[in-house]
C-alpha atoms as a PDB file:
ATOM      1  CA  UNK A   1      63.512-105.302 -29.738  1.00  0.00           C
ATOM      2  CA  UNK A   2      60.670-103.142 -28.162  1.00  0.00           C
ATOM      3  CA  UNK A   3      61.927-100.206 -25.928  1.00  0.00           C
ATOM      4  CA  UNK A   4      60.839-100.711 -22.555  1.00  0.00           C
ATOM      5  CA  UNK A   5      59.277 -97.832 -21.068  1.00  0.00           C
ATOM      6  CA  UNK A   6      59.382 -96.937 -17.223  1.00  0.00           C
ATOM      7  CA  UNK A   7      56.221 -97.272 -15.328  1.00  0.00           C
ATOM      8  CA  UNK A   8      56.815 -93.794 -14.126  1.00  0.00           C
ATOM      9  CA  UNK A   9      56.367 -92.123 -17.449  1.00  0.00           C
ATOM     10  CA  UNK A  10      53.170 -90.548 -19.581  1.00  0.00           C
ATOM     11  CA  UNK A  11      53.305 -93.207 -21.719  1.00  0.00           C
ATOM     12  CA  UNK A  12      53.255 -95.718 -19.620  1.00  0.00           C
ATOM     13  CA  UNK A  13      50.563 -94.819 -17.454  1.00  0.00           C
ATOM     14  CA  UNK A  14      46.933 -95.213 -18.848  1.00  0.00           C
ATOM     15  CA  UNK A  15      45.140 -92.059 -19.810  1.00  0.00           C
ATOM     16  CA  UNK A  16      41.938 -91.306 -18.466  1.00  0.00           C
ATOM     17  CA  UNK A  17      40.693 -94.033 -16.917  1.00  0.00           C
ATOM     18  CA  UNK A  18      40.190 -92.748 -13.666  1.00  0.00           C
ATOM     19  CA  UNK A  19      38.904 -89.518 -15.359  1.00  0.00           C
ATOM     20  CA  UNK A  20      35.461 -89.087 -14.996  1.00  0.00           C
ATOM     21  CA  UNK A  21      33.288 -86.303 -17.044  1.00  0.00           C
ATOM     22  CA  UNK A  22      31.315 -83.954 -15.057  1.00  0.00           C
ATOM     23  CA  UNK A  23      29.415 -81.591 -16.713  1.00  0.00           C
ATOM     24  CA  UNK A  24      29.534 -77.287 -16.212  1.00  0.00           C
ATOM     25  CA  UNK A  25      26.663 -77.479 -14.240  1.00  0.00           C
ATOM     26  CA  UNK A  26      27.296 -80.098 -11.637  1.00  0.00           C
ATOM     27  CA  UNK A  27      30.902 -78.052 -10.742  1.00  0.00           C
ATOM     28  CA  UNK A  28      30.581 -76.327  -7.501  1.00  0.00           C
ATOM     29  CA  UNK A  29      32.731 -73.606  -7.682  1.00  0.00           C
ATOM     30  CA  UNK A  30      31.673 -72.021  -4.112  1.00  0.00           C
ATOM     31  CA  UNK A  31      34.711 -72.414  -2.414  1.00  0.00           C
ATOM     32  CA  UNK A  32      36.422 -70.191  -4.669  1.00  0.00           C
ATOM     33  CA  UNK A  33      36.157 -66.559  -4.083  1.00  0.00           C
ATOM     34  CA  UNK A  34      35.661 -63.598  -6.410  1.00  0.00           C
ATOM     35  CA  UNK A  35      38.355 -62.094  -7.708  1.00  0.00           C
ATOM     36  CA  UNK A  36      39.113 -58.335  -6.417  1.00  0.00           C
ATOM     37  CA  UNK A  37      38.584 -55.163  -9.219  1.00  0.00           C
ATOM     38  CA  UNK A  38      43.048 -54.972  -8.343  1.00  0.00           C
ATOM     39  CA  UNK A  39      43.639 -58.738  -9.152  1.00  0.00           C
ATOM     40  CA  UNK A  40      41.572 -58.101 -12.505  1.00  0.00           C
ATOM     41  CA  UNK A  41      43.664 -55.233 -12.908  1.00  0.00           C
ATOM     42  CA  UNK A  42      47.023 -56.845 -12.091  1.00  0.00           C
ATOM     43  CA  UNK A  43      45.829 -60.308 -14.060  1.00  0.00           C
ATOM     44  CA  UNK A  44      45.496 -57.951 -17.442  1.00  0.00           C
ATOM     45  CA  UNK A  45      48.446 -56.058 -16.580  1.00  0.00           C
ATOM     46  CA  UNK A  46      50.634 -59.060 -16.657  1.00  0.00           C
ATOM     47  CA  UNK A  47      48.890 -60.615 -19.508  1.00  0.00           C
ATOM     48  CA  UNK A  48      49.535 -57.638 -21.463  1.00  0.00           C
ATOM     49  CA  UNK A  49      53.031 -57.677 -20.403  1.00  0.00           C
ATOM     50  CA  UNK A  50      53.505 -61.098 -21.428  1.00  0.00           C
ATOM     51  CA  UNK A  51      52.201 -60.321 -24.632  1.00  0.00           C
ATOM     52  CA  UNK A  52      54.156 -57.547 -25.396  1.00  0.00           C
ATOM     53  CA  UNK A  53      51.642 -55.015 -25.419  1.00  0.00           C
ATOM     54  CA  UNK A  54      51.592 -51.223 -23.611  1.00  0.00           C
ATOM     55  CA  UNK A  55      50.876 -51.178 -20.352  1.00  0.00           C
ATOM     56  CA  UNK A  56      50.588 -47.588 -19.911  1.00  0.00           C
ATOM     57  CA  UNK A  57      47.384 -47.496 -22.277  1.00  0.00           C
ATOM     58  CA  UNK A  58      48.549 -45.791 -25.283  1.00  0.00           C
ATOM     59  CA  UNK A  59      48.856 -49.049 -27.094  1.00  0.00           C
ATOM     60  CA  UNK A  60      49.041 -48.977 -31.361  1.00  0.00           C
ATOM     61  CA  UNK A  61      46.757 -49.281 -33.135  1.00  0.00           C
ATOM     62  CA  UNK A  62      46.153 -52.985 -35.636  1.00  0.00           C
ATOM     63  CA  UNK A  63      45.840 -52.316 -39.433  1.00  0.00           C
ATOM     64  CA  UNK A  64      46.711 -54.452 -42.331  1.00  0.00           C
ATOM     65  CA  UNK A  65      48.931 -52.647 -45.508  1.00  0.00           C
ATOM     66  CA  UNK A  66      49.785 -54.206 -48.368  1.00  0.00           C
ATOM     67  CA  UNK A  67      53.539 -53.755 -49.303  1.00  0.00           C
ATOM     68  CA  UNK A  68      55.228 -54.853 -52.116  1.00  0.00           C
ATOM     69  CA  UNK A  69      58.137 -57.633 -51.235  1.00  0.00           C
ATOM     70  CA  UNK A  70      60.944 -56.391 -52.647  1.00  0.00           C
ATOM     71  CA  UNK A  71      59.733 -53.435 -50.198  1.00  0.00           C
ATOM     72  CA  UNK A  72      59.203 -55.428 -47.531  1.00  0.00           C
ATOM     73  CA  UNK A  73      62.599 -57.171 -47.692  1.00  0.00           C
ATOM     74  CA  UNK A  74      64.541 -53.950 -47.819  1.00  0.00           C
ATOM     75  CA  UNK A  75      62.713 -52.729 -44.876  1.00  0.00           C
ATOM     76  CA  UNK A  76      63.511 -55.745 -43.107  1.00  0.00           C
ATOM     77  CA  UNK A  77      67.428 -55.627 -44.018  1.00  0.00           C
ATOM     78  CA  UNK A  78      67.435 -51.997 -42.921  1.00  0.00           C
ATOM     79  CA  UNK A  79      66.026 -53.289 -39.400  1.00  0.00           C
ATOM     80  CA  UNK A  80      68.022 -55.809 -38.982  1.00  0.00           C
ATOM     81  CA  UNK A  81      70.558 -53.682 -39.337  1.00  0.00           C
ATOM     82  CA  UNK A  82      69.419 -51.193 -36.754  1.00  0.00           C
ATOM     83  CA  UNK A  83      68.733 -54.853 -34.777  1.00  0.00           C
ATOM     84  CA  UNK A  84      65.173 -53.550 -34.335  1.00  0.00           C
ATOM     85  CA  UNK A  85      61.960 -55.638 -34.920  1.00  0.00           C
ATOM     86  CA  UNK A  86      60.788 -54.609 -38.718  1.00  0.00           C
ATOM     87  CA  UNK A  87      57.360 -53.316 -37.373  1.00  0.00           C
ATOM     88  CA  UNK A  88      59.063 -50.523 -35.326  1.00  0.00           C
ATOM     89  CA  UNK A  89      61.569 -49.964 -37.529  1.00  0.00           C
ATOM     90  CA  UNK A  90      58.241 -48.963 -40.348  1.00  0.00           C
ATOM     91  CA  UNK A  91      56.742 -47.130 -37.169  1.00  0.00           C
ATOM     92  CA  UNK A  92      59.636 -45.271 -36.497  1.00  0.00           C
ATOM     93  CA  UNK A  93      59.756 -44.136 -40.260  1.00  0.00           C
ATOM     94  CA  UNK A  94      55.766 -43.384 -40.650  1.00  0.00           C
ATOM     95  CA  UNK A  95      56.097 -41.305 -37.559  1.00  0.00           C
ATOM     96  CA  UNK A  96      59.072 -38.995 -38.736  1.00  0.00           C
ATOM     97  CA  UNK A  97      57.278 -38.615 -41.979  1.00  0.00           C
ATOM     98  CA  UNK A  98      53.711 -37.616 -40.544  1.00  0.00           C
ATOM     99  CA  UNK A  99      55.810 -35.216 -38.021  1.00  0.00           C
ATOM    100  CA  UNK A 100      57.609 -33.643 -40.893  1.00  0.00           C
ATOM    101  CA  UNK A 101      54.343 -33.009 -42.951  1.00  0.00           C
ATOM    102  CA  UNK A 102      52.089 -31.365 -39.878  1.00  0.00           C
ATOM    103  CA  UNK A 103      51.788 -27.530 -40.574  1.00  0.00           C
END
């Protein structure tokens, strides 16, 4: 025996039927207004936040390393022990070794 579904749900209802395309061009978007210089600034603060990223604009920089696994896994162990994401955990080690090796 089928499962009945409920009128009320997605499923149920038809999809895009009443949906009619209208192209980029033919939107009128004049009732909206510009966006302030401060919402821009708030909208990518909070973005940024969200992503996890530095707000206060010293953020990392990306690069790609190559590590061997065995490596890799150790590193991870050690973090986890430490309960500190792996990629800080190598930060936190490159940066006491750069420190120690300035003159």
């Amino acid at each position: 025996m089928a499962k009945k579904r409920s009128a009320s749900s997605a499923h149920a209802r038809p999809r895009g039927k009443s949906v009619t395309y209208i192209p980029d061009s033919e939107l009128d978007l004049t009732d909206i207004p510009e966006a302030t210089d401060e919402q821009l600034r708030r909208a990518r603060r909070d973005r940024d936040m969200r992503l996890g990223r530095p707000v206060s604009g010293n953020a990392k920089q990306l690069i790609a390393i190559r590590i061997a696994p065995r490596v890799l896994a150790k590193l991870r162990l050690l973090a986890a022990k430490q309960s500190k994401p792996y990629q800080t955990y190598i930060h936190e080690i490159l940066e006491r070794a750069a420190s120690k090796n300035v003159a």
